[in-house]
C-alpha atoms as a PDB file:
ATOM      1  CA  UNK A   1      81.117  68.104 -91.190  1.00  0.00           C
ATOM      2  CA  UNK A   2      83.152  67.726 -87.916  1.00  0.00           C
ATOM      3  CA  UNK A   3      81.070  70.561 -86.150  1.00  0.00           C
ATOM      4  CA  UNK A   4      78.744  69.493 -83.591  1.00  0.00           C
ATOM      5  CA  UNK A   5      75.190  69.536 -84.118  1.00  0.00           C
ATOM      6  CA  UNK A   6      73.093  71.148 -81.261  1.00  0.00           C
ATOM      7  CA  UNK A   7      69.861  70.495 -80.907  1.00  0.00           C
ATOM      8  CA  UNK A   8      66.619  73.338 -80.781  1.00  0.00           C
ATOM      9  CA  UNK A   9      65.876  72.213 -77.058  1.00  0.00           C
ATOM     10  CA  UNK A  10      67.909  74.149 -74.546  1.00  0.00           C
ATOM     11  CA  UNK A  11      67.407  71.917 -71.548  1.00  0.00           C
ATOM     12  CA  UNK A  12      68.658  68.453 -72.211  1.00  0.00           C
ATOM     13  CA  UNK A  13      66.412  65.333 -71.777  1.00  0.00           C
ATOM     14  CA  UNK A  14      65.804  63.920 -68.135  1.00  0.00           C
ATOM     15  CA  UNK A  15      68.148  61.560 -67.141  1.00  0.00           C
ATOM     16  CA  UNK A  16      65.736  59.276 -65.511  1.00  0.00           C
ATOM     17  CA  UNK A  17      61.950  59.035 -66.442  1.00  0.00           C
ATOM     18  CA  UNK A  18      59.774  58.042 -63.406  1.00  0.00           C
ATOM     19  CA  UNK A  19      57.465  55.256 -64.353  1.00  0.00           C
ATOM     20  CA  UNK A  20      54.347  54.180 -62.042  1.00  0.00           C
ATOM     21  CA  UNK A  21      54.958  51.707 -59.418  1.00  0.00           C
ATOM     22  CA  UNK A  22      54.064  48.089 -60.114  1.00  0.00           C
ATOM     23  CA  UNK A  23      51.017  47.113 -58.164  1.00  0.00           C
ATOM     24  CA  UNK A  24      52.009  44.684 -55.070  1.00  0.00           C
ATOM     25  CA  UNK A  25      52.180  41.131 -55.490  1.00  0.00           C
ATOM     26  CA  UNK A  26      49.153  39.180 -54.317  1.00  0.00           C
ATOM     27  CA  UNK A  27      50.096  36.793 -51.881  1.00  0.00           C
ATOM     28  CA  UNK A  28      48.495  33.687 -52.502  1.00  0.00           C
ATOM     29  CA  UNK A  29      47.335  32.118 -48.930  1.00  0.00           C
ATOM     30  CA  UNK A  30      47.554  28.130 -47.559  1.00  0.00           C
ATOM     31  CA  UNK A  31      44.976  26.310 -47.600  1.00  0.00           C
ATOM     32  CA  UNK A  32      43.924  25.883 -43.812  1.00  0.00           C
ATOM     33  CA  UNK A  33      45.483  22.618 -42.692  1.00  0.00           C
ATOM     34  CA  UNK A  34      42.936  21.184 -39.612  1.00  0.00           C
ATOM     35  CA  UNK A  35      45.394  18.638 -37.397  1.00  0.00           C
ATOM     36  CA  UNK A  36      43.597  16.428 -35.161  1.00  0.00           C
ATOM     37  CA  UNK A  37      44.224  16.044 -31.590  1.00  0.00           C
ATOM     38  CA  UNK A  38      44.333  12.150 -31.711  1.00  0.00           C
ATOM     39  CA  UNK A  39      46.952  12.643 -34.635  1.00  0.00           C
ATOM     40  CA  UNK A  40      49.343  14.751 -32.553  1.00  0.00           C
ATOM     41  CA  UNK A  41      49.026  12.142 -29.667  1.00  0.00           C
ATOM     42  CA  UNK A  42      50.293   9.388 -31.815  1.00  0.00           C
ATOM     43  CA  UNK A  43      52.935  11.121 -33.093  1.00  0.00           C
ATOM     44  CA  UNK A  44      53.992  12.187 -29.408  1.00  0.00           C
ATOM     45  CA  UNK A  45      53.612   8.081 -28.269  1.00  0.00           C
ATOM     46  CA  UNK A  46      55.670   7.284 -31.543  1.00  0.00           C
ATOM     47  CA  UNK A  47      58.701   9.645 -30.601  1.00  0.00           C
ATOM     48  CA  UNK A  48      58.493   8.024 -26.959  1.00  0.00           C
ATOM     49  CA  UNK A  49      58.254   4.523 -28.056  1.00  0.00           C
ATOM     50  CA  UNK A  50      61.293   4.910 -30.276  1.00  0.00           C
ATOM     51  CA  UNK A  51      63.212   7.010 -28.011  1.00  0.00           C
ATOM     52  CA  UNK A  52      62.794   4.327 -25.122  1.00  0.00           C
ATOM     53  CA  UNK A  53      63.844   1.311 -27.433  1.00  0.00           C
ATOM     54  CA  UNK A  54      66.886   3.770 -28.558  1.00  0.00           C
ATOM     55  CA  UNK A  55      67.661   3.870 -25.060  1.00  0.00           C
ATOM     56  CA  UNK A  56      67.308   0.546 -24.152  1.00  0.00           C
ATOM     57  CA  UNK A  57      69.222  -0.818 -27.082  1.00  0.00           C
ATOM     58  CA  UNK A  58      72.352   1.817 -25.931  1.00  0.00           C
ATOM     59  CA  UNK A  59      71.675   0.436 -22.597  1.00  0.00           C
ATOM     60  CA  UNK A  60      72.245  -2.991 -23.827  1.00  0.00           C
ATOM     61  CA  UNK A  61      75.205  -2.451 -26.110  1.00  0.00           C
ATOM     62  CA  UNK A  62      77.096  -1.050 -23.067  1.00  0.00           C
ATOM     63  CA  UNK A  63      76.497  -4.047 -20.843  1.00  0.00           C
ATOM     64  CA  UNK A  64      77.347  -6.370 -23.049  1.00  0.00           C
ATOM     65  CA  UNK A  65      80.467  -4.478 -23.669  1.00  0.00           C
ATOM     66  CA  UNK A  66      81.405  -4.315 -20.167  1.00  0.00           C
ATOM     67  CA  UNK A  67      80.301  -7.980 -19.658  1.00  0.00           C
ATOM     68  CA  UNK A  68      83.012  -9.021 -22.521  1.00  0.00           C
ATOM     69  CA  UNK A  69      85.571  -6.402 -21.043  1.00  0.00           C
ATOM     70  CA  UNK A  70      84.865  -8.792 -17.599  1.00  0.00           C
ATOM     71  CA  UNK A  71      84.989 -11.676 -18.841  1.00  0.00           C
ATOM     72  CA  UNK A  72      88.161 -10.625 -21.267  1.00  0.00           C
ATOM     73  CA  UNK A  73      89.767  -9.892 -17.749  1.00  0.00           C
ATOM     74  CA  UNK A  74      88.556 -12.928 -16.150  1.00  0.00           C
ATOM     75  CA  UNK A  75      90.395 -15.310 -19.140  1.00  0.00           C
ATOM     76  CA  UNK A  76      93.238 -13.368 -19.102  1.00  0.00           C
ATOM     77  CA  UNK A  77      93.669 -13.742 -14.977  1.00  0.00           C
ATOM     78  CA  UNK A  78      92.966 -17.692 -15.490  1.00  0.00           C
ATOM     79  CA  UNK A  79      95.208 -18.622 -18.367  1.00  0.00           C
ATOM     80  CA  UNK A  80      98.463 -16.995 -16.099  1.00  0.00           C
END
């Protein structure tokens, strides 16, 4: 009862079977995307447009800041 059993087959079973490959994925392709020329030239004016009013707004901002820092100076000289 507590001897081991051996089996008929005097090599032993492999320890890895070798299946066949899987076939490659099929890559599925885009669809072809056609961008007109007109269509990059308004996106290319957009970008300018808004990077010019960026600028001119930070242009703004500063000299008003500098104006008040002026003018803060110029109270401050007057009231003494």
């Amino acid at each position: 009862m507590f001897l081991p059993q051996y089996t008929d087959s005097p090599t032993p079973p492999p320890a890895h079977t070798h299946t066949p490959a899987d076939p490659a994925p099929v890559r599925r392709t885009l669809p072809p995307v056609s961008i007109s020329t007109g269509a990059v030239a308004a996106v290319l004016a957009g970008g300018v447009v808004l990077t010019a009013l960026l600028a001119a707004v930070a242009v703004s901002a500063i000299s008003v800041a500098i104006a008040a820092v002026v003018l803060r100076s110029l109270m401050r000289n007057h009231r003494r």
